[in-house]
PDB file of N, CA and C in Angstrom:
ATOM      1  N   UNK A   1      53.502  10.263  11.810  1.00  0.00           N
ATOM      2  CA  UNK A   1      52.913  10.621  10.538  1.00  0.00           C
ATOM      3  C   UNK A   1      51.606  11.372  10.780  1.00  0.00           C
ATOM      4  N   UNK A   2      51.487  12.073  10.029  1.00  0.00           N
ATOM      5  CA  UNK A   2      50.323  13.304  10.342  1.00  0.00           C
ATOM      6  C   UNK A   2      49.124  13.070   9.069  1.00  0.00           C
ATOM      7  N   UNK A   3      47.743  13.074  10.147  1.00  0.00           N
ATOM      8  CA  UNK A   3      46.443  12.651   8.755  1.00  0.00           C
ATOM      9  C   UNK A   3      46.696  13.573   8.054  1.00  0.00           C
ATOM     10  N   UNK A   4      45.847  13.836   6.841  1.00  0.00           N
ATOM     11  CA  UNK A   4      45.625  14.697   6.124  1.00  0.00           C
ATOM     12  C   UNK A   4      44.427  15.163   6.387  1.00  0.00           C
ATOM     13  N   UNK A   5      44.504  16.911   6.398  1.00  0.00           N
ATOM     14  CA  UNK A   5      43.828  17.819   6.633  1.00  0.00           C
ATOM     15  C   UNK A   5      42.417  17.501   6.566  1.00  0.00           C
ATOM     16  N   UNK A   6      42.041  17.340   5.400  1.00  0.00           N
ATOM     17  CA  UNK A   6      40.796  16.921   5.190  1.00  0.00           C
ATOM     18  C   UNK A   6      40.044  15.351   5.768  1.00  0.00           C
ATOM     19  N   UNK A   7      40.873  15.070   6.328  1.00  0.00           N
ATOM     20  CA  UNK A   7      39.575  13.794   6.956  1.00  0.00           C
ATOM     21  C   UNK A   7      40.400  13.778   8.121  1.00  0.00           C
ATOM     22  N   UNK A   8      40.959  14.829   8.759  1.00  0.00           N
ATOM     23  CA  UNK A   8      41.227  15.093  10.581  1.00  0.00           C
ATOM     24  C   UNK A   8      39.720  14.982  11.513  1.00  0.00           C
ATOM     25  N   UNK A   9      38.701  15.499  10.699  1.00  0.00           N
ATOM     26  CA  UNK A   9      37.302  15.752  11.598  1.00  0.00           C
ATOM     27  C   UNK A   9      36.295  14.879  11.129  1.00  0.00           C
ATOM     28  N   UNK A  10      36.769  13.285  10.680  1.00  0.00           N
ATOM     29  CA  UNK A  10      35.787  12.080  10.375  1.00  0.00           C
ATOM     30  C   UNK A  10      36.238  11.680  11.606  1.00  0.00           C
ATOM     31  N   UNK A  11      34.876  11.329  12.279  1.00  0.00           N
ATOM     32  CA  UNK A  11      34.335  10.162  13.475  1.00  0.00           C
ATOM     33  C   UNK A  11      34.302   8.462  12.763  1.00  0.00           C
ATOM     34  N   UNK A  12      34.955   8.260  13.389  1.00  0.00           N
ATOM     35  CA  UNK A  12      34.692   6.402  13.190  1.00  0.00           C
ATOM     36  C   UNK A  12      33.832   5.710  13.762  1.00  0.00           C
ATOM     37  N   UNK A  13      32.453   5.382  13.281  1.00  0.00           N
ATOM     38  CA  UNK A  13      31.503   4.914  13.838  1.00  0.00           C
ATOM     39  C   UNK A  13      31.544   3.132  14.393  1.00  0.00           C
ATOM     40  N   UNK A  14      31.430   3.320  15.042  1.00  0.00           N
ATOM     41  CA  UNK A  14      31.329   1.541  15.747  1.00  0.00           C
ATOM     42  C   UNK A  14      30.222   0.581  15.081  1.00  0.00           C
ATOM     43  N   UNK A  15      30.143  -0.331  14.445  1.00  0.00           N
ATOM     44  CA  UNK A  15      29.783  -1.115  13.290  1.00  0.00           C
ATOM     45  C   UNK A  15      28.358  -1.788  13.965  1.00  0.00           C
ATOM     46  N   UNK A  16      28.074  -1.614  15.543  1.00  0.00           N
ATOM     47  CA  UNK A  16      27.191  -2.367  16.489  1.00  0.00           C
ATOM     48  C   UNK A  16      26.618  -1.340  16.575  1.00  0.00           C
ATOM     49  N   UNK A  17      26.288   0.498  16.205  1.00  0.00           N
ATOM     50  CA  UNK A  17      25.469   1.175  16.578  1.00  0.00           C
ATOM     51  C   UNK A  17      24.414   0.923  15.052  1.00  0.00           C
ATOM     52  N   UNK A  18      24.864   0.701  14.364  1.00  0.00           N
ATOM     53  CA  UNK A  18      24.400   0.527  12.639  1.00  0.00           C
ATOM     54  C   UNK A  18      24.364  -0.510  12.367  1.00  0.00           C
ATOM     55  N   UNK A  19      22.465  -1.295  12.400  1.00  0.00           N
ATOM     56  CA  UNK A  19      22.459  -2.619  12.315  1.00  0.00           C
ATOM     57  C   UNK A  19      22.324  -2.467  10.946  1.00  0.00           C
ATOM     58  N   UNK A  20      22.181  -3.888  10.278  1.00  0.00           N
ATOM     59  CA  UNK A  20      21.886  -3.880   8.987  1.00  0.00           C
ATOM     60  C   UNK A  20      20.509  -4.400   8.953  1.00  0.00           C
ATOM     61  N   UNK A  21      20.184  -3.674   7.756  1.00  0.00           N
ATOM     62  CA  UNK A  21      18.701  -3.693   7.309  1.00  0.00           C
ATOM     63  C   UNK A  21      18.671  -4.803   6.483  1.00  0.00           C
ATOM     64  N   UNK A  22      17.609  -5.610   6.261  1.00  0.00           N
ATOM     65  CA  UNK A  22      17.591  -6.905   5.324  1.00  0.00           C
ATOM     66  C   UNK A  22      16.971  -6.415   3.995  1.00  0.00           C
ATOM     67  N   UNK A  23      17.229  -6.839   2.594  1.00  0.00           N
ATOM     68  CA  UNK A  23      16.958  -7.001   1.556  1.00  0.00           C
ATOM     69  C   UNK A  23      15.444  -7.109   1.434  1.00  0.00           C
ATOM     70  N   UNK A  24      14.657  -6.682   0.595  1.00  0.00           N
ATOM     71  CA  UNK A  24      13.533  -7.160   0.026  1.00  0.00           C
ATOM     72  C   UNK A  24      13.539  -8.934   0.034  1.00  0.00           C
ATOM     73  N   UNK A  25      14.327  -9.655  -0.356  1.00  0.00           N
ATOM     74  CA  UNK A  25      14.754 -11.000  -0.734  1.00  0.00           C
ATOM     75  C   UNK A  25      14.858 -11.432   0.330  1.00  0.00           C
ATOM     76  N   UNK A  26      15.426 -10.726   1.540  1.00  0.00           N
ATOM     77  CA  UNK A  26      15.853 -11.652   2.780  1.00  0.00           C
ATOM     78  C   UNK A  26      14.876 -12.085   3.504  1.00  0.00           C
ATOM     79  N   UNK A  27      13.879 -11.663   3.347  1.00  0.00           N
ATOM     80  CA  UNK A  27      12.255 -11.450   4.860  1.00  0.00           C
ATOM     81  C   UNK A  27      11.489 -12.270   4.115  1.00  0.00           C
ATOM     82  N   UNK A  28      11.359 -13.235   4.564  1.00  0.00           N
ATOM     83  CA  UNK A  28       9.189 -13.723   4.036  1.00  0.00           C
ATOM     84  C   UNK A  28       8.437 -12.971   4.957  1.00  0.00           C
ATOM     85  N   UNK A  29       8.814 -12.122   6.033  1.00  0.00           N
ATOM     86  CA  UNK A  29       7.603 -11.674   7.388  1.00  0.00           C
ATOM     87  C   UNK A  29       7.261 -10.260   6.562  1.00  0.00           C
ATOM     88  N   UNK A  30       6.166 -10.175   6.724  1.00  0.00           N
ATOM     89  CA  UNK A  30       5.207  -9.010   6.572  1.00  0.00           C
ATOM     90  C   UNK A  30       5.158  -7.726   7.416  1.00  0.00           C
ATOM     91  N   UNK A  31       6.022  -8.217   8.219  1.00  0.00           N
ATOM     92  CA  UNK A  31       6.832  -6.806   9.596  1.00  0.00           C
ATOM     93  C   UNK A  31       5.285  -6.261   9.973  1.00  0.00           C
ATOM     94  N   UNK A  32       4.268  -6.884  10.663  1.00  0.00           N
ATOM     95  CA  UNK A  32       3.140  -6.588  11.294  1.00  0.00           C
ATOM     96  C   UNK A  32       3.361  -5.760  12.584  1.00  0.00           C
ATOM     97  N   UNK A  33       4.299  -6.585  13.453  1.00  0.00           N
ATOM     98  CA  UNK A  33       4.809  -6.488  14.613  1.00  0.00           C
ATOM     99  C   UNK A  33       6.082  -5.669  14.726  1.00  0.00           C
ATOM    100  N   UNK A  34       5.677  -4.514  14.045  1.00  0.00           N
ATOM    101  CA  UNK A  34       6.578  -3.150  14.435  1.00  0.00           C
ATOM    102  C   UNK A  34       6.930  -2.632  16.211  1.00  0.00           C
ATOM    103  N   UNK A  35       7.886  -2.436  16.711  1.00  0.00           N
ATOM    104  CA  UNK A  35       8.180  -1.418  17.423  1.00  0.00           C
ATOM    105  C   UNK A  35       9.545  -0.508  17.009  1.00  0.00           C
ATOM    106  N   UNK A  36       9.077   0.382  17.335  1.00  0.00           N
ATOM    107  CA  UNK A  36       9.700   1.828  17.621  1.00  0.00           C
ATOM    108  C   UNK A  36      11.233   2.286  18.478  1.00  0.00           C
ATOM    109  N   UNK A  37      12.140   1.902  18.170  1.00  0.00           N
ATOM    110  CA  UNK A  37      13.068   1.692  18.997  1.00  0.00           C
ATOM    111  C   UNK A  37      13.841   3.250  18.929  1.00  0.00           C
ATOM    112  N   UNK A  38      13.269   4.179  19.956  1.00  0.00           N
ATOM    113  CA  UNK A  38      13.260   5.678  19.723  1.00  0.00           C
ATOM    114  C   UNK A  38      14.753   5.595  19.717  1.00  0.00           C
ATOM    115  N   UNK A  39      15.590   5.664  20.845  1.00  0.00           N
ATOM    116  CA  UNK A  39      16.545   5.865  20.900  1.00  0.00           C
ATOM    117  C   UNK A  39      17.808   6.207  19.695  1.00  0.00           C
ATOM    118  N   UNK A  40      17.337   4.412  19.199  1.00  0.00           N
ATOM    119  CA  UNK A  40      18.293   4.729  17.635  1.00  0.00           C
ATOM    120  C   UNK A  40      17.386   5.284  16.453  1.00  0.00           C
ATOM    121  N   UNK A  41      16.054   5.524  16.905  1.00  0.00           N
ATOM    122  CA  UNK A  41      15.480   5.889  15.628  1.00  0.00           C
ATOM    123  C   UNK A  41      15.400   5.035  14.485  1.00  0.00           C
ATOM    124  N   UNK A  42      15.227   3.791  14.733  1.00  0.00           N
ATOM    125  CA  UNK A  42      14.781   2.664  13.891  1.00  0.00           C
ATOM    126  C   UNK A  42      13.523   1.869  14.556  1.00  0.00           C
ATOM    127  N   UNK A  43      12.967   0.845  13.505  1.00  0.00           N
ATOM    128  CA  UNK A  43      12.215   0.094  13.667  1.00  0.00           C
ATOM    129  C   UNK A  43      12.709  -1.470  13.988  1.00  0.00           C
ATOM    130  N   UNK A  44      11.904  -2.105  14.664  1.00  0.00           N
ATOM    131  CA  UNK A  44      12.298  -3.009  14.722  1.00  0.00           C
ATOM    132  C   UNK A  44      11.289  -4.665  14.880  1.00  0.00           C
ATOM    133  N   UNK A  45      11.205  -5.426  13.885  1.00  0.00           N
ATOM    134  CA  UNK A  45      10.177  -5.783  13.907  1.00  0.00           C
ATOM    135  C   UNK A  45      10.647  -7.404  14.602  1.00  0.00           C
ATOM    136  N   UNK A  46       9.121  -7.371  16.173  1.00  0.00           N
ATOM    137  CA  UNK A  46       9.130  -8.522  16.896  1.00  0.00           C
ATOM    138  C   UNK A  46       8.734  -9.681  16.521  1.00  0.00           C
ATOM    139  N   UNK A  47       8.269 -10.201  15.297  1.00  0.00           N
ATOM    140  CA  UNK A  47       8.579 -11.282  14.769  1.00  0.00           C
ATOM    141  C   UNK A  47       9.388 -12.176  14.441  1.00  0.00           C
ATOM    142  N   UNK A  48      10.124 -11.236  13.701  1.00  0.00           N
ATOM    143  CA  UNK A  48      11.595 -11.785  12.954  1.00  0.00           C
ATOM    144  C   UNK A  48      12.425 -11.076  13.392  1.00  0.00           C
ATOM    145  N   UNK A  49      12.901  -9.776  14.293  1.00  0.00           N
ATOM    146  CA  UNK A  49      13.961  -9.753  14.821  1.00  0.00           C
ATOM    147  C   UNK A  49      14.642  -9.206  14.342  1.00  0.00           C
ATOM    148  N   UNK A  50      13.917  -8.170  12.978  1.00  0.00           N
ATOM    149  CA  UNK A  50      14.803  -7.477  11.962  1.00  0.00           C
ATOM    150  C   UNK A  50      14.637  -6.237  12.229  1.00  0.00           C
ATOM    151  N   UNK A  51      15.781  -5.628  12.021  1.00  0.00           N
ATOM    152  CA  UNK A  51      15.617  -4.007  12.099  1.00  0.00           C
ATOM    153  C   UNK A  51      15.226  -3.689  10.385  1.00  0.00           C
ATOM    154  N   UNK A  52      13.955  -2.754  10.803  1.00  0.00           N
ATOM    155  CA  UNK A  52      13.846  -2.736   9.480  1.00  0.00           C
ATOM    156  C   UNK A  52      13.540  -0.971   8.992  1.00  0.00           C
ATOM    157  N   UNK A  53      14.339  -0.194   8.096  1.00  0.00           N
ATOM    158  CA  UNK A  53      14.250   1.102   7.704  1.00  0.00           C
ATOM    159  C   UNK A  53      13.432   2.205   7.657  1.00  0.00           C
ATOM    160  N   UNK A  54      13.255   2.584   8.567  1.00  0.00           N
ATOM    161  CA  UNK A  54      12.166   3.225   8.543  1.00  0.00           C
ATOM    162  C   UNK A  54      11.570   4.096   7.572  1.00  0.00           C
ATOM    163  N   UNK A  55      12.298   4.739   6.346  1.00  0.00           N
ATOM    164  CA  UNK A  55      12.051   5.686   5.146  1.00  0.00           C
ATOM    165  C   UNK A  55      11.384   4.433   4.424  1.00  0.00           C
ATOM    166  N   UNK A  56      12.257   2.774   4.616  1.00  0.00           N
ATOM    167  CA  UNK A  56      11.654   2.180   3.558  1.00  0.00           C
ATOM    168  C   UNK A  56      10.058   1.980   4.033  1.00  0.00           C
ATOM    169  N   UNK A  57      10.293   1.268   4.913  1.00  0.00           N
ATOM    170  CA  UNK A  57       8.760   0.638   5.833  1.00  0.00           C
ATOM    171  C   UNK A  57       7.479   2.180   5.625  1.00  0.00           C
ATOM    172  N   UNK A  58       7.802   3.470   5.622  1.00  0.00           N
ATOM    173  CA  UNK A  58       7.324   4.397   5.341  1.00  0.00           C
ATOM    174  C   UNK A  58       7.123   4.486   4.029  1.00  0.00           C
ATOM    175  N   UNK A  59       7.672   4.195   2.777  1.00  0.00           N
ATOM    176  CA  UNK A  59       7.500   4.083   1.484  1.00  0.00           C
ATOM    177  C   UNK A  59       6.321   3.038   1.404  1.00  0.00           C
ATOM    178  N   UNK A  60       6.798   1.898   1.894  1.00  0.00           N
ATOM    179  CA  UNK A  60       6.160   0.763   1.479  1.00  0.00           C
ATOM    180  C   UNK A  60       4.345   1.070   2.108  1.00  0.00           C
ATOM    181  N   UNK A  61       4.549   1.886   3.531  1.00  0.00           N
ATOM    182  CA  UNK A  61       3.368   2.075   4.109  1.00  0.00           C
ATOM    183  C   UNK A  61       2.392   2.514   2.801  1.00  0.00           C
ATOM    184  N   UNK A  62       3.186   3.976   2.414  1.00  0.00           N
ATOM    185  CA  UNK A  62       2.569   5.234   1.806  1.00  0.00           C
ATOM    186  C   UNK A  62       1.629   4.548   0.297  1.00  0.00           C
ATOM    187  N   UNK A  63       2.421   3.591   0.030  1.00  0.00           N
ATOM    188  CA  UNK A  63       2.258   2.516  -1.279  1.00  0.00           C
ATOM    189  C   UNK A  63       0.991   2.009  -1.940  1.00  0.00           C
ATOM    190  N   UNK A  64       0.966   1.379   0.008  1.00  0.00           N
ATOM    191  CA  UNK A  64      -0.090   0.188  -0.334  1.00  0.00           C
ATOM    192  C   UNK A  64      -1.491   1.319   0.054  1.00  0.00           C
ATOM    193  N   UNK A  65      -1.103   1.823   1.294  1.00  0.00           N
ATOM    194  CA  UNK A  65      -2.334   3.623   1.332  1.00  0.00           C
ATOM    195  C   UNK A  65      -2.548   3.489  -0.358  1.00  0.00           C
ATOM    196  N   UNK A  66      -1.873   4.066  -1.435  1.00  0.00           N
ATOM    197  CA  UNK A  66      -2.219   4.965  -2.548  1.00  0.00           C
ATOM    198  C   UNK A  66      -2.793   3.743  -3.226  1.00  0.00           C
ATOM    199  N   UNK A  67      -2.524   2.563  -3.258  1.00  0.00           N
ATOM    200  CA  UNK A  67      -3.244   1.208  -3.837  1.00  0.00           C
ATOM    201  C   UNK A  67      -4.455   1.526  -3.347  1.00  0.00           C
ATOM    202  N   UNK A  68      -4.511   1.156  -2.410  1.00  0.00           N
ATOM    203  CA  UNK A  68      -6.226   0.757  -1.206  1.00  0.00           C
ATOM    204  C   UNK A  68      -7.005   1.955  -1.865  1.00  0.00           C
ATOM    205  N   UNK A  69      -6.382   3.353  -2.391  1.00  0.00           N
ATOM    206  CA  UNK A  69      -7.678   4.322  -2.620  1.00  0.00           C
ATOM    207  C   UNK A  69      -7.645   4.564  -4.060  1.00  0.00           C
ATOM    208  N   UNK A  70      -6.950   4.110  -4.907  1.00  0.00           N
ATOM    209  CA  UNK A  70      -6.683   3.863  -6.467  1.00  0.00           C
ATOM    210  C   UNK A  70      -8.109   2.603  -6.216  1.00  0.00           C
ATOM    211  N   UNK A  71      -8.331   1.356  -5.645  1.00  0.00           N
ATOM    212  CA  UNK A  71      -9.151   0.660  -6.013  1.00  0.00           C
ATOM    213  C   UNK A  71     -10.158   1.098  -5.395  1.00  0.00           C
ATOM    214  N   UNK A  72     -10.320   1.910  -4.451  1.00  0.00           N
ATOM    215  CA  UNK A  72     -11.753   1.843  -3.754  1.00  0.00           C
ATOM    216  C   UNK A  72     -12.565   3.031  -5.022  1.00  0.00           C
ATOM    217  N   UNK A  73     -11.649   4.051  -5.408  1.00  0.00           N
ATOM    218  CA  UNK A  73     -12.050   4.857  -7.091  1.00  0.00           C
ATOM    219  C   UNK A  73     -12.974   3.867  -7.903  1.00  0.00           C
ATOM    220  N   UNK A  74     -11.568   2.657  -8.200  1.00  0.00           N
ATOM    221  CA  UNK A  74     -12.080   2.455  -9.149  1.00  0.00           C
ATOM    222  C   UNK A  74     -13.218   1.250  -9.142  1.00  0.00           C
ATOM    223  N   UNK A  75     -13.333   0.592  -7.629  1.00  0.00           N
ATOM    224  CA  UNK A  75     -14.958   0.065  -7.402  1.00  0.00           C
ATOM    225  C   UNK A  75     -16.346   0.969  -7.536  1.00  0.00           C
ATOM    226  N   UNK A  76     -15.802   2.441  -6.879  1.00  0.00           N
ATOM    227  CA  UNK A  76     -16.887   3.368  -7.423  1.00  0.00           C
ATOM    228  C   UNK A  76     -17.229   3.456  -8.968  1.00  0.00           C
ATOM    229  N   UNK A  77     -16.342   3.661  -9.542  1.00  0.00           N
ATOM    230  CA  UNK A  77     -16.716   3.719 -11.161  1.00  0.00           C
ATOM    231  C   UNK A  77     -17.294   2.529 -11.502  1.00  0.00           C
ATOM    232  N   UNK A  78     -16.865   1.398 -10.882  1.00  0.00           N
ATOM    233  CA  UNK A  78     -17.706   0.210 -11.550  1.00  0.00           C
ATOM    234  C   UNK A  78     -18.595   0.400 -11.005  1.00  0.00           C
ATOM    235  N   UNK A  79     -19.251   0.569  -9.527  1.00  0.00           N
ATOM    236  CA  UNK A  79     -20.502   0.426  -9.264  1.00  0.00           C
ATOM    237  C   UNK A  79     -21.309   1.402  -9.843  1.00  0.00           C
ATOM    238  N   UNK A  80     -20.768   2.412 -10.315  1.00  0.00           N
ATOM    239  CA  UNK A  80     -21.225   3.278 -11.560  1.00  0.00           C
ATOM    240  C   UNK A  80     -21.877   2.896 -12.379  1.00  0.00           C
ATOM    241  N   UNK A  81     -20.901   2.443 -13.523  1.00  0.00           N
ATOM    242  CA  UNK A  81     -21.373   1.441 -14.300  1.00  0.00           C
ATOM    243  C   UNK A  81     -22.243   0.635 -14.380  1.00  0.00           C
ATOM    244  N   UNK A  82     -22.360  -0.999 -12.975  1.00  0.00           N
ATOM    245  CA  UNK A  82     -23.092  -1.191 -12.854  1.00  0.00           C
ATOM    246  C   UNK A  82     -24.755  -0.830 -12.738  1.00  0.00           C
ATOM    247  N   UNK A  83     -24.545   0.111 -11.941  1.00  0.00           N
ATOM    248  CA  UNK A  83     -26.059   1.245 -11.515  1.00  0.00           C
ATOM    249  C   UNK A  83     -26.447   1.484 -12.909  1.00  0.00           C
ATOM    250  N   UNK A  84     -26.287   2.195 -13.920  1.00  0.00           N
ATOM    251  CA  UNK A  84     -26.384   2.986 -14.934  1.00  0.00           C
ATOM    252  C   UNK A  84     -26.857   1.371 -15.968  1.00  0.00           C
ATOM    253  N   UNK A  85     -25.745   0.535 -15.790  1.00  0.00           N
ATOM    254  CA  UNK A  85     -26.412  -0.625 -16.566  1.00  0.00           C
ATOM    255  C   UNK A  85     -27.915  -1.515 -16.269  1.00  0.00           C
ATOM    256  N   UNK A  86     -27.861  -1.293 -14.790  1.00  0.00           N
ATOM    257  CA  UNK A  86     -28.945  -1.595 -14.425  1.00  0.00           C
ATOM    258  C   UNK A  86     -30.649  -0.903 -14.630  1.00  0.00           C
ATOM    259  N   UNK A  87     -30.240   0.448 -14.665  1.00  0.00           N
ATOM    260  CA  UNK A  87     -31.554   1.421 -15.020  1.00  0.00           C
ATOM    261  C   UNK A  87     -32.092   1.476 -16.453  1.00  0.00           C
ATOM    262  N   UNK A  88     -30.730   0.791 -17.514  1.00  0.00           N
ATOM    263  CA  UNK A  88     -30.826   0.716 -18.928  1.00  0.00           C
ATOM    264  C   UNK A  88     -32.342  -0.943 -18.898  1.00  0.00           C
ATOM    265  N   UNK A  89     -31.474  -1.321 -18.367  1.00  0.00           N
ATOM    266  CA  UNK A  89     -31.866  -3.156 -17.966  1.00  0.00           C
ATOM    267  C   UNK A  89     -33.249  -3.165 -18.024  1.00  0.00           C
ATOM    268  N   UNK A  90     -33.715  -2.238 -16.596  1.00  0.00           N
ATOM    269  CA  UNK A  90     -35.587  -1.878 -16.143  1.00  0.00           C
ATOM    270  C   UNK A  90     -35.840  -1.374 -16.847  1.00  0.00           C
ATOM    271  N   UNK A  91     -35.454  -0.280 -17.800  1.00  0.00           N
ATOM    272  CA  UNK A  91     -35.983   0.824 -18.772  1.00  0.00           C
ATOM    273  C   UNK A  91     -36.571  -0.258 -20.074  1.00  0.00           C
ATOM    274  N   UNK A  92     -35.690  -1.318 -20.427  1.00  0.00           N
ATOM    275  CA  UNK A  92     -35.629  -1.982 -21.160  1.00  0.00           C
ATOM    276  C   UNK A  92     -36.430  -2.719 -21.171  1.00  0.00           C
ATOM    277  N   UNK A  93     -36.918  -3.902 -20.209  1.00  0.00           N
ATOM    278  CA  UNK A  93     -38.068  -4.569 -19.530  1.00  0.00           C
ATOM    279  C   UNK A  93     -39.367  -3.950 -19.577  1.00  0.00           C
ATOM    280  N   UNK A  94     -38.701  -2.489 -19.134  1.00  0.00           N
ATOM    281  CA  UNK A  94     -40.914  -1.824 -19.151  1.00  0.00           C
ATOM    282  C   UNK A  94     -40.779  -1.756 -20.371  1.00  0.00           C
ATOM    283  N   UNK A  95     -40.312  -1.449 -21.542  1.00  0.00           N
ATOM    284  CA  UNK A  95     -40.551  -1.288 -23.004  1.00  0.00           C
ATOM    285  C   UNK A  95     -41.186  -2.441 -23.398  1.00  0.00           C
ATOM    286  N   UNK A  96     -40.296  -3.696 -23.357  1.00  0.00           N
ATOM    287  CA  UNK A  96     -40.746  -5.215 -23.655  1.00  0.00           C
ATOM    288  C   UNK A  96     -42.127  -5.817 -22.966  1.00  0.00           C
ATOM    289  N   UNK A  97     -42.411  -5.285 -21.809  1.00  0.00           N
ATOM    290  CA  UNK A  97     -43.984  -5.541 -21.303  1.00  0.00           C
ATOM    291  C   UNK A  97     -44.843  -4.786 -21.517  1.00  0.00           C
ATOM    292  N   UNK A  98     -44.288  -3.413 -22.334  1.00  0.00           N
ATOM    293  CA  UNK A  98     -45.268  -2.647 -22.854  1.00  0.00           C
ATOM    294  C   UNK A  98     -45.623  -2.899 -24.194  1.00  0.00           C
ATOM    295  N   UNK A  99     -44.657  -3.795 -24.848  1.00  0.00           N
ATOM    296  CA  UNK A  99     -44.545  -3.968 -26.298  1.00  0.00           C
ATOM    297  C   UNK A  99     -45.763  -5.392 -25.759  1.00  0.00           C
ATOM    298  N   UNK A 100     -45.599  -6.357 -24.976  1.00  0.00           N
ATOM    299  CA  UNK A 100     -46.172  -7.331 -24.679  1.00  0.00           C
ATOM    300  C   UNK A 100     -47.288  -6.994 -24.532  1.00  0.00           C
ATOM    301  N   UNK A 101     -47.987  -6.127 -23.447  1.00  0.00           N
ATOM    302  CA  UNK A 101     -49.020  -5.669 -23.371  1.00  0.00           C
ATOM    303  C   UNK A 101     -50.120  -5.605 -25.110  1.00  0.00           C
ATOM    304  N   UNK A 102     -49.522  -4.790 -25.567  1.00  0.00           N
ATOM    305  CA  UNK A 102     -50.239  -4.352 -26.853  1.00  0.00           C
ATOM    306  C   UNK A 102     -50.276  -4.968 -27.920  1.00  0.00           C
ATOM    307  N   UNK A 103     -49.730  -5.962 -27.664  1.00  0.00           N
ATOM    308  CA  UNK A 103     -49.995  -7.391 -28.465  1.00  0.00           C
ATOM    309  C   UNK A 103     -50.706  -8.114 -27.955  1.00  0.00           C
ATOM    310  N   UNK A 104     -50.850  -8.086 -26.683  1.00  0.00           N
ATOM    311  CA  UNK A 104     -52.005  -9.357 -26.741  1.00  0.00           C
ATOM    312  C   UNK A 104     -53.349  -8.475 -26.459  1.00  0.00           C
ATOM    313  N   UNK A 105     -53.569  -7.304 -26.716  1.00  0.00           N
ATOM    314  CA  UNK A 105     -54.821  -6.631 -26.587  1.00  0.00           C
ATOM    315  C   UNK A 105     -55.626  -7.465 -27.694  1.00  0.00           C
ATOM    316  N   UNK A 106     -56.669  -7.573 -27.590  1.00  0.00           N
ATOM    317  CA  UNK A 106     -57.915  -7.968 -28.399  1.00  0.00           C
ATOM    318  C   UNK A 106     -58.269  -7.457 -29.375  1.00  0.00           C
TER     319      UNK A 106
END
């Protein structure tokens, strides 16, 4: 019996070159302990023993990067804030010891 034309030139890949990647759900590990496993071009993390995706582990990297500088913004704006509330604060004080002053003049 003869394949059909169209899937004569599919390779059958061996099921042990293609580990499986674990779920969000499957890992409590934080995959700290990355290596680089060039060959297959995956990651593989020495903690837990998981091969883990490298587009994802690269997403997830890129993520928490765009978090870390979304808050360090927005500590600047508060310390903004703060500053600006603070100069209101002293501005406010010399008024009240100047108002003090000229009341208790004689």
């Amino acid at each position: 019996m003869r394949e059909p034309e169209h899937t004569a030139n599919i390779i059958q890949l061996r099921s042990t070159l293609i580990p499986e990647f674990p779920s969000r759900e499957q890992s409590s590990c934080h995959h700290s302990n990355i290596v680089v496993v060039e060959d297959q071009r995956l990651l593989l993390c020495k903690d837990c023993q998981l091969w883990i995706d490298p587009f994802e582990y690269l997403l997830r990297w890129a993520a928490r990067d765009w978090a870390a500088a979304k808050r360090v913004i927005e500590y600047r704006q508060d310390l903004e804030k703060l500053i600006t509330r603070i100069r209101q604060l002293k501005k406010e004080e010399r008024n009240i010891k100047a108002r003090l002053r000229r009341l208790n003049k004689p």
